[in-house]
PDB file of N, CA and C in Angstrom:
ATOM      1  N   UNK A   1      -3.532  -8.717  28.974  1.00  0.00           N
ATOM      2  CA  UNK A   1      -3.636  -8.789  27.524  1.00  0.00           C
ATOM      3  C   UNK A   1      -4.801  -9.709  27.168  1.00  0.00           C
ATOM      4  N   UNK A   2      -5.531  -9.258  26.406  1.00  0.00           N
ATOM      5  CA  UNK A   2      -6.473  -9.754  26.295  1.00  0.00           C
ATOM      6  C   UNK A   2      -6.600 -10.350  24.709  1.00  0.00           C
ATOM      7  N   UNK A   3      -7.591 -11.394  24.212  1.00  0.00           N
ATOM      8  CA  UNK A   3      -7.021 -12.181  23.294  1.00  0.00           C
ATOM      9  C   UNK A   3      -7.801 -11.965  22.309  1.00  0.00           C
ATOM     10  N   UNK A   4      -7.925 -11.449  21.040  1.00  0.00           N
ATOM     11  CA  UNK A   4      -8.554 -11.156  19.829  1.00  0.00           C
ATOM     12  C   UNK A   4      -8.920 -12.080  18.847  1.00  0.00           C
ATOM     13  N   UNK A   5      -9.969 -11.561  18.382  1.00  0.00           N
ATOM     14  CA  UNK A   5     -10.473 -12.348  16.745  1.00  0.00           C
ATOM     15  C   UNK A   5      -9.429 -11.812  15.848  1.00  0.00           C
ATOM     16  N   UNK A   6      -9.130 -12.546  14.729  1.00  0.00           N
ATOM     17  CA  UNK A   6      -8.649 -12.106  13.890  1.00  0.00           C
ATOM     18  C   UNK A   6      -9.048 -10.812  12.797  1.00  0.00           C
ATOM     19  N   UNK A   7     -10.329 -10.886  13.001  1.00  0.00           N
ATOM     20  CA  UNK A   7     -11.066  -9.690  12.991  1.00  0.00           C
ATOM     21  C   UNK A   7     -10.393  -8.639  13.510  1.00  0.00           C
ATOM     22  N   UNK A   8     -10.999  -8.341  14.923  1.00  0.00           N
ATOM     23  CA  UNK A   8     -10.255  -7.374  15.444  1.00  0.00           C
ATOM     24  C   UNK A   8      -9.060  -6.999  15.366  1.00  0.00           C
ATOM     25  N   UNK A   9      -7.840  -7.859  15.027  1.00  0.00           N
ATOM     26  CA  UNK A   9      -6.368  -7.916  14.698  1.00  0.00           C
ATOM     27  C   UNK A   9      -6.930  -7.188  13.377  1.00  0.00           C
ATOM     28  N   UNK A  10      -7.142  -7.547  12.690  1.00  0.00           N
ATOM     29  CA  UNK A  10      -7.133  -6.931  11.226  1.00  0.00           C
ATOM     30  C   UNK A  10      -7.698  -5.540  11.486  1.00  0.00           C
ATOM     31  N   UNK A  11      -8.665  -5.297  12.031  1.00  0.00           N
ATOM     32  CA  UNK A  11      -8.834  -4.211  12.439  1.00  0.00           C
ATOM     33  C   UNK A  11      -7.556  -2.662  12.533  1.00  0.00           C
ATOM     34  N   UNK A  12      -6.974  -3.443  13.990  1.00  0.00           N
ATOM     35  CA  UNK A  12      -5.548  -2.833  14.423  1.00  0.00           C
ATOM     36  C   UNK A  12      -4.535  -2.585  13.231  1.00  0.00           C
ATOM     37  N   UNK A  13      -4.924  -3.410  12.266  1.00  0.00           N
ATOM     38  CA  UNK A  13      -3.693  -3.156  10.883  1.00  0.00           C
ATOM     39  C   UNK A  13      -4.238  -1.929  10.308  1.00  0.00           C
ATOM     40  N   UNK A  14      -5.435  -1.948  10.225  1.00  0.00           N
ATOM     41  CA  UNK A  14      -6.349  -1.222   9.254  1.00  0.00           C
ATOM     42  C   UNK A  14      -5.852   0.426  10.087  1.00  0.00           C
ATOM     43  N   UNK A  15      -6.145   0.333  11.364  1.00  0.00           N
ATOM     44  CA  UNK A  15      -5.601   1.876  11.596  1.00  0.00           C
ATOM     45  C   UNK A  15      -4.170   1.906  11.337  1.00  0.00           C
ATOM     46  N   UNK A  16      -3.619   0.930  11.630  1.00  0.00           N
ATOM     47  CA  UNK A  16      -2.040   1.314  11.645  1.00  0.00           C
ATOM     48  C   UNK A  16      -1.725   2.002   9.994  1.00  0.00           C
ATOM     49  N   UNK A  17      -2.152   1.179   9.075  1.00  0.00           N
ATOM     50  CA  UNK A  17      -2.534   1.394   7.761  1.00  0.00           C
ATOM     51  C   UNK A  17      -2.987   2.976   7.267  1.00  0.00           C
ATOM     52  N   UNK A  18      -3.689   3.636   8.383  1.00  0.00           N
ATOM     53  CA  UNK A  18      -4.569   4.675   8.047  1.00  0.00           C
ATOM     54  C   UNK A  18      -3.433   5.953   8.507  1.00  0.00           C
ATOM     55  N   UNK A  19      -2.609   5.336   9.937  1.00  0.00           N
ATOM     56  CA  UNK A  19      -1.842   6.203  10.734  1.00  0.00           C
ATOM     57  C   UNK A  19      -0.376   6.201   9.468  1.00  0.00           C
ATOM     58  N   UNK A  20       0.037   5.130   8.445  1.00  0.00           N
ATOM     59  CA  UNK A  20       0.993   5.059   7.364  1.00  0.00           C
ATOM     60  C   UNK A  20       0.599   6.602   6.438  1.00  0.00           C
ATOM     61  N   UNK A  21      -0.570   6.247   6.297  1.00  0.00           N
ATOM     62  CA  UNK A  21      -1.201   7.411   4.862  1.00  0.00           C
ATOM     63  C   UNK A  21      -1.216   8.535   5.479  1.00  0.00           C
ATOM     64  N   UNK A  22      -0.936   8.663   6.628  1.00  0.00           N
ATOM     65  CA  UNK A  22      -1.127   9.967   7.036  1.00  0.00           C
ATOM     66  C   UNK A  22       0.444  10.678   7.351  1.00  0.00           C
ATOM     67  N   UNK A  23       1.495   9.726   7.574  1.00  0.00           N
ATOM     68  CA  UNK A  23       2.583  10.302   7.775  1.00  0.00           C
ATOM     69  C   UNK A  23       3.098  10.899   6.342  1.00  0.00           C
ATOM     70  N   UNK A  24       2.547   9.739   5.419  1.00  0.00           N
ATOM     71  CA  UNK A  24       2.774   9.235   3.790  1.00  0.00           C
ATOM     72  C   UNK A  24       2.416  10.592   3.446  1.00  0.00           C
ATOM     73  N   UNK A  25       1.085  11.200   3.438  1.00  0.00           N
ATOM     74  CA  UNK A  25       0.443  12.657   3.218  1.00  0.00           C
ATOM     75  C   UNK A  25       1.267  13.645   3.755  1.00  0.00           C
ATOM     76  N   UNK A  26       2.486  13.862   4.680  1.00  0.00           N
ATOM     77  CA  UNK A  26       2.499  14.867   5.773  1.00  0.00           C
ATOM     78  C   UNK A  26       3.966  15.034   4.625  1.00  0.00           C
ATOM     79  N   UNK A  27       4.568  13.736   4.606  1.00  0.00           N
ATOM     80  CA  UNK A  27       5.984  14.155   3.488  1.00  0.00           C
ATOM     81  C   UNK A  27       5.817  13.854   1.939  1.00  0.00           C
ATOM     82  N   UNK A  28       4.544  13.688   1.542  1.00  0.00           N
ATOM     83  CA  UNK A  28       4.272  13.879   0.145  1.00  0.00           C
ATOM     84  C   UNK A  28       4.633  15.911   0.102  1.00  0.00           C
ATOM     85  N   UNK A  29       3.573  16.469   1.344  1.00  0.00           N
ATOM     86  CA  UNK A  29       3.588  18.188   1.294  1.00  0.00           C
ATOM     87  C   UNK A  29       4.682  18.587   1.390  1.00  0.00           C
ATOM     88  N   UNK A  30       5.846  18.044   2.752  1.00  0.00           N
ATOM     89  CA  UNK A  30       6.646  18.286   2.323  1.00  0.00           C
ATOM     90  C   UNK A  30       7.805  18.290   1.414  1.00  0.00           C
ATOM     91  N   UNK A  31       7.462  17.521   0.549  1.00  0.00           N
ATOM     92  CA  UNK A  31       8.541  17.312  -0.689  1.00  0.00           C
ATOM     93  C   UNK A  31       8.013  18.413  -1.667  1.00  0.00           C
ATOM     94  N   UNK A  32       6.578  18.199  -1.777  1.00  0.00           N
ATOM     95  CA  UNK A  32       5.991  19.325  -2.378  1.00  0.00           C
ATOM     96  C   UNK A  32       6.475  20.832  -2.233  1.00  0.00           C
ATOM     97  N   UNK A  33       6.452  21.030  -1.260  1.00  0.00           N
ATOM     98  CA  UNK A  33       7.194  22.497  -0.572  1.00  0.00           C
ATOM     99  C   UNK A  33       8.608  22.815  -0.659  1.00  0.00           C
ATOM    100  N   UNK A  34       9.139  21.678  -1.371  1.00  0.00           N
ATOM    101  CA  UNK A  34      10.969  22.238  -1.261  1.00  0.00           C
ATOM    102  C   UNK A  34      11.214  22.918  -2.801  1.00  0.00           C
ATOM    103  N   UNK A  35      11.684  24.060  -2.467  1.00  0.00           N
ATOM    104  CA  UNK A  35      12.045  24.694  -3.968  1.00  0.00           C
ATOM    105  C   UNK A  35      12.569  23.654  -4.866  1.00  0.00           C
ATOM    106  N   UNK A  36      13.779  23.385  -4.614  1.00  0.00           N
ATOM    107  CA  UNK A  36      14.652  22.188  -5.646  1.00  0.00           C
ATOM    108  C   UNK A  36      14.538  21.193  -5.019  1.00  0.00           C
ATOM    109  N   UNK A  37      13.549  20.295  -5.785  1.00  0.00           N
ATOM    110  CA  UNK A  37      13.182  18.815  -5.300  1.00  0.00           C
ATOM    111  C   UNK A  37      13.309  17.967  -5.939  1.00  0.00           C
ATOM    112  N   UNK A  38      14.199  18.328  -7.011  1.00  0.00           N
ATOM    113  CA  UNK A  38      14.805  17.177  -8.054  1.00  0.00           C
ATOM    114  C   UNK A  38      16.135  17.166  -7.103  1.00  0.00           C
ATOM    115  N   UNK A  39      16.792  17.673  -7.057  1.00  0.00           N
ATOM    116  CA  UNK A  39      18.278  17.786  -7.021  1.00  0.00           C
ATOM    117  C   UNK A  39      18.840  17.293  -4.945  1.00  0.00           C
ATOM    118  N   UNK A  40      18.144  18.397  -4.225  1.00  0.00           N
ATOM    119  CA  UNK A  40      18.436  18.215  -3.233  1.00  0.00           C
ATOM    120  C   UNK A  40      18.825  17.017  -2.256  1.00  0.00           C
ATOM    121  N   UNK A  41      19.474  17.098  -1.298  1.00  0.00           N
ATOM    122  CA  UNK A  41      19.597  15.800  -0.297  1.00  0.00           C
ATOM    123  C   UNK A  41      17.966  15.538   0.449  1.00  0.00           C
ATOM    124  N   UNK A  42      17.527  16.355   0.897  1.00  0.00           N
ATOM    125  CA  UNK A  42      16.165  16.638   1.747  1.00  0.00           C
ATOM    126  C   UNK A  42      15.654  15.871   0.940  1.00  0.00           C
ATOM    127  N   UNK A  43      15.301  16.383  -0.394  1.00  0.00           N
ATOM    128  CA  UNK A  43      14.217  15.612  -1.409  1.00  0.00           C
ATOM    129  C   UNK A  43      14.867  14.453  -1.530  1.00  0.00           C
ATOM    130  N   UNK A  44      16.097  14.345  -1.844  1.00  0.00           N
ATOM    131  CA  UNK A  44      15.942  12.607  -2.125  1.00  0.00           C
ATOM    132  C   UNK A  44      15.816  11.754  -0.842  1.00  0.00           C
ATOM    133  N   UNK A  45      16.271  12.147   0.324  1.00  0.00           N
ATOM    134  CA  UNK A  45      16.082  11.727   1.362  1.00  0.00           C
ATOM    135  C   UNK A  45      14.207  10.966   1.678  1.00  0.00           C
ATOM    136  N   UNK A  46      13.188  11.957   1.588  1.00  0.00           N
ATOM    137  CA  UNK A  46      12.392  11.885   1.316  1.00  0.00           C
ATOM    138  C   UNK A  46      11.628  11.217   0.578  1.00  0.00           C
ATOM    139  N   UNK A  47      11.835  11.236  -0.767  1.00  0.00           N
ATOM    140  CA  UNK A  47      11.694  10.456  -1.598  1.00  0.00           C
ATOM    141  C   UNK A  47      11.648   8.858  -0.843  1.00  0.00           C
ATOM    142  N   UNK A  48      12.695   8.638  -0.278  1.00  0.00           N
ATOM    143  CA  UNK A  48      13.615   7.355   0.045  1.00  0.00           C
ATOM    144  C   UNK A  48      12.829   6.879   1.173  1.00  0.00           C
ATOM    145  N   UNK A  49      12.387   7.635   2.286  1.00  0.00           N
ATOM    146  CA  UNK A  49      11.615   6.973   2.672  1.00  0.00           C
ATOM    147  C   UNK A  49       9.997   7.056   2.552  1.00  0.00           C
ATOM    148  N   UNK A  50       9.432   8.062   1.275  1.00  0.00           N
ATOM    149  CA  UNK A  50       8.160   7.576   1.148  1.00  0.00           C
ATOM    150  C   UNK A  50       8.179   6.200   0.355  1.00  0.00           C
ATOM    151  N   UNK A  51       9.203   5.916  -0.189  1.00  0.00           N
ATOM    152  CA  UNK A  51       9.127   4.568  -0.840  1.00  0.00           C
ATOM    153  C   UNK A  51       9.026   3.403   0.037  1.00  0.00           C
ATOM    154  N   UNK A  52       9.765   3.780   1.050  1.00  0.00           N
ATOM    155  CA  UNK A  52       9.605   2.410   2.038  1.00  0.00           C
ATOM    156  C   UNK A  52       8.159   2.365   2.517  1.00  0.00           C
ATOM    157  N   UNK A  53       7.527   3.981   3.115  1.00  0.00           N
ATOM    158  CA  UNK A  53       6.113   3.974   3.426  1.00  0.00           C
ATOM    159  C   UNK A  53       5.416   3.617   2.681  1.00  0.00           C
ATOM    160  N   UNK A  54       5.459   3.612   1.295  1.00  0.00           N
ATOM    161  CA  UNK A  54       4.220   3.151   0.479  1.00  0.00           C
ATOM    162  C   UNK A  54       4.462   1.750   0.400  1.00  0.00           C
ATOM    163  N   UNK A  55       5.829   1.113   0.460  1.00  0.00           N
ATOM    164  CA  UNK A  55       5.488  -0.630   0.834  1.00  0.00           C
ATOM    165  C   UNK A  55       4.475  -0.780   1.937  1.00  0.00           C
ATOM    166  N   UNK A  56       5.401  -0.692   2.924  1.00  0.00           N
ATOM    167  CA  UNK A  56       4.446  -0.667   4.542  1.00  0.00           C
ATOM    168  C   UNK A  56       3.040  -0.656   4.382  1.00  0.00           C
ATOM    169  N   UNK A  57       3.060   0.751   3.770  1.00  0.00           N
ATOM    170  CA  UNK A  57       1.575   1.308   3.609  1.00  0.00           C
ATOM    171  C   UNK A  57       0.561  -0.085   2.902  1.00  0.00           C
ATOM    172  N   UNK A  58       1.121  -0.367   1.540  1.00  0.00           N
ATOM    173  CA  UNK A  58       0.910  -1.646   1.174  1.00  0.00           C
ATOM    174  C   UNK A  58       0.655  -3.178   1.825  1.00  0.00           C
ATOM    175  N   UNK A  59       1.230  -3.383   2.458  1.00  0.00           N
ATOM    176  CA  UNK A  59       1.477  -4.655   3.264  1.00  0.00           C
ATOM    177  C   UNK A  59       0.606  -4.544   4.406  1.00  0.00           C
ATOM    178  N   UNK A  60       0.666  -3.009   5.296  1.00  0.00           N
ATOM    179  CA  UNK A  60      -0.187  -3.459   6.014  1.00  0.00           C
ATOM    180  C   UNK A  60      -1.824  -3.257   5.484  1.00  0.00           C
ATOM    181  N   UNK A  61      -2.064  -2.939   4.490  1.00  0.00           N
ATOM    182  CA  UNK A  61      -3.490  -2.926   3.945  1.00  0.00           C
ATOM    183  C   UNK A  61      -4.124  -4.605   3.528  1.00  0.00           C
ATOM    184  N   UNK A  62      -2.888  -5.132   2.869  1.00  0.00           N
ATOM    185  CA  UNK A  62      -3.244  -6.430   2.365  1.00  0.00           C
ATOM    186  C   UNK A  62      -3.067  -7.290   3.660  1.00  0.00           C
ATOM    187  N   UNK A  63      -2.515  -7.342   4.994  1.00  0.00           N
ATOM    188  CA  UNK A  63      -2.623  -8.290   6.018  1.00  0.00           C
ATOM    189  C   UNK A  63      -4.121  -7.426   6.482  1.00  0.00           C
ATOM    190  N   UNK A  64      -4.006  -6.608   6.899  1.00  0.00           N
ATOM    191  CA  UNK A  64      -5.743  -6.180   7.315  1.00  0.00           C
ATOM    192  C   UNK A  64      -6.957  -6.624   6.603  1.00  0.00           C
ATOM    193  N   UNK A  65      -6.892  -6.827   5.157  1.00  0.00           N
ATOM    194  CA  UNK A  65      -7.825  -7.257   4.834  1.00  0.00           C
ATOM    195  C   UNK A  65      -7.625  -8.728   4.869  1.00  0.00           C
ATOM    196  N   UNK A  66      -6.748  -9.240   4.636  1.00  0.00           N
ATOM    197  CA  UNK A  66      -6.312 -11.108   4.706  1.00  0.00           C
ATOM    198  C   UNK A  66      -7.172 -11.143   6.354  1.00  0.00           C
ATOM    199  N   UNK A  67      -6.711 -11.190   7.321  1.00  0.00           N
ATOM    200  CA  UNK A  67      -7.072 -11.232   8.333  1.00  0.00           C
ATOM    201  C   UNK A  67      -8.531 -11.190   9.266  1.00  0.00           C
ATOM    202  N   UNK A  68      -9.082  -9.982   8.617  1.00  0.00           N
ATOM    203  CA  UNK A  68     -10.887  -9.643   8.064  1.00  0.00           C
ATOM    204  C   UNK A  68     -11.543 -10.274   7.615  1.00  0.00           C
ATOM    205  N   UNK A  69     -11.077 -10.644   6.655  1.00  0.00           N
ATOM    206  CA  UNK A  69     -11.712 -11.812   5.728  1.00  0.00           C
ATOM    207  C   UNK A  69     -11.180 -13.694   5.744  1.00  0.00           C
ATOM    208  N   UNK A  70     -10.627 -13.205   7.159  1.00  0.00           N
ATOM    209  CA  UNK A  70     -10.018 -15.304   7.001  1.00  0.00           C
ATOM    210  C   UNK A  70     -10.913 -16.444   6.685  1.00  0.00           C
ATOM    211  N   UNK A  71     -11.973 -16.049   7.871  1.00  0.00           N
ATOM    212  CA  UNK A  71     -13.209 -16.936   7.765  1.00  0.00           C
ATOM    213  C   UNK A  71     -14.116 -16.717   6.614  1.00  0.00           C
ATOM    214  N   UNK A  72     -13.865 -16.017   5.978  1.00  0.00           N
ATOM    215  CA  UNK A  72     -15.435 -15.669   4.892  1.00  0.00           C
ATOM    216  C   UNK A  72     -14.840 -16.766   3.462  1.00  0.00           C
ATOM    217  N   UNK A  73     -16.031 -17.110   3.023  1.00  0.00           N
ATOM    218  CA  UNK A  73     -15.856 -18.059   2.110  1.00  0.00           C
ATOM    219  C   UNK A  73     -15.422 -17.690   0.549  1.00  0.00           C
ATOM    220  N   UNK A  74     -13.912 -18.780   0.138  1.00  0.00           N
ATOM    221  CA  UNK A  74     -13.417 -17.629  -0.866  1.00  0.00           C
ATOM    222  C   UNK A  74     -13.180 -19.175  -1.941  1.00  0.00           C
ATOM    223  N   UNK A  75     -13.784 -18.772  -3.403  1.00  0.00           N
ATOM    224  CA  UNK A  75     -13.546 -19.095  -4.212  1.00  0.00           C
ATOM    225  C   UNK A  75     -12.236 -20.170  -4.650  1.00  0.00           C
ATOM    226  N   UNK A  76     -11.350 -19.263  -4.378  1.00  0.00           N
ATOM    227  CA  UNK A  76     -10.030 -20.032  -4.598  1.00  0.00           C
ATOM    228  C   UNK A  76      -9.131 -20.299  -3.459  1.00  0.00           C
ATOM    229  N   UNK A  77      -8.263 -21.083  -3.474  1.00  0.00           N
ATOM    230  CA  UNK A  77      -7.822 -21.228  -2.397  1.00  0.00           C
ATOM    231  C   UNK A  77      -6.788 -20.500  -1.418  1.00  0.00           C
ATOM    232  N   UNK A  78      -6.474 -19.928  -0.481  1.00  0.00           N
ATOM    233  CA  UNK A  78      -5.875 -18.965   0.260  1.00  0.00           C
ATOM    234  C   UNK A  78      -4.313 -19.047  -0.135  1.00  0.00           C
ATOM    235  N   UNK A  79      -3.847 -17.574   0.310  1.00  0.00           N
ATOM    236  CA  UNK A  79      -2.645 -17.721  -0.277  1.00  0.00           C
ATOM    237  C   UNK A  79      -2.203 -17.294   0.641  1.00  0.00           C
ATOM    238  N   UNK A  80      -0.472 -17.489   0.913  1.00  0.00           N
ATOM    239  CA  UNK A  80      -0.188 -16.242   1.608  1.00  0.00           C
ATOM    240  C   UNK A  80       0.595 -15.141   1.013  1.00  0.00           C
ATOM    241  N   UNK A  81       1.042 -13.946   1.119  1.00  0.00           N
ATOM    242  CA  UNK A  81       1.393 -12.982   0.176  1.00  0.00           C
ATOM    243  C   UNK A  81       3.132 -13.472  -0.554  1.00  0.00           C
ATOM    244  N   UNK A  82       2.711 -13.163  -1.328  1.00  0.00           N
ATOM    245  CA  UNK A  82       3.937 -13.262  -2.107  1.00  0.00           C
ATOM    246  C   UNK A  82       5.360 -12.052  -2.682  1.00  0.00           C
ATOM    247  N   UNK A  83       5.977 -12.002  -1.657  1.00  0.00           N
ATOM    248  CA  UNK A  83       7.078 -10.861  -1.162  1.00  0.00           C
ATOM    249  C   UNK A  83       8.230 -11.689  -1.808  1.00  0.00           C
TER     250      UNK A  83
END
């Protein structure tokens, strides 16, 4: 195991981030595609966990960029996220 910049860590979020939007995209279609997608179990099922993906999806975008940007010089003073 070899030992990273935080850079590069942020990096690794950034795909993981990219690999989220893409599952995120795959059951947006399929919700799209269900005849009754108000009503159904499937759809709400769905629903239920694109909501959790679009946190995720969220969180890991904002640690990828926190992480990217540790060292670069910032105006105000650092935070850490507020969950």
């Amino acid at each position: 195991m070899s030992n990273k910049t935080l850079r590069e860590l942020g990096e690794e979020y950034e795909k993981a981030a990219e690999q989220l939007k893409e599952i995120i995209d795959k059951k947006r279609k399929k919700l799209k595609g269900l005849k009754d997608s108000v009503c159904s179990n499937e759809a709400y099922e769905l629903k239920a966990q694109l909501h959790k993906l679009y946190a995720q999806h969220r969180e890991t975008q904002e640690i990828a960029e926190y992480l990217k940007s540790y060292y670069e010089p910032s105006p105000c003073p650092r935070q850490i996220f507020d969950y």
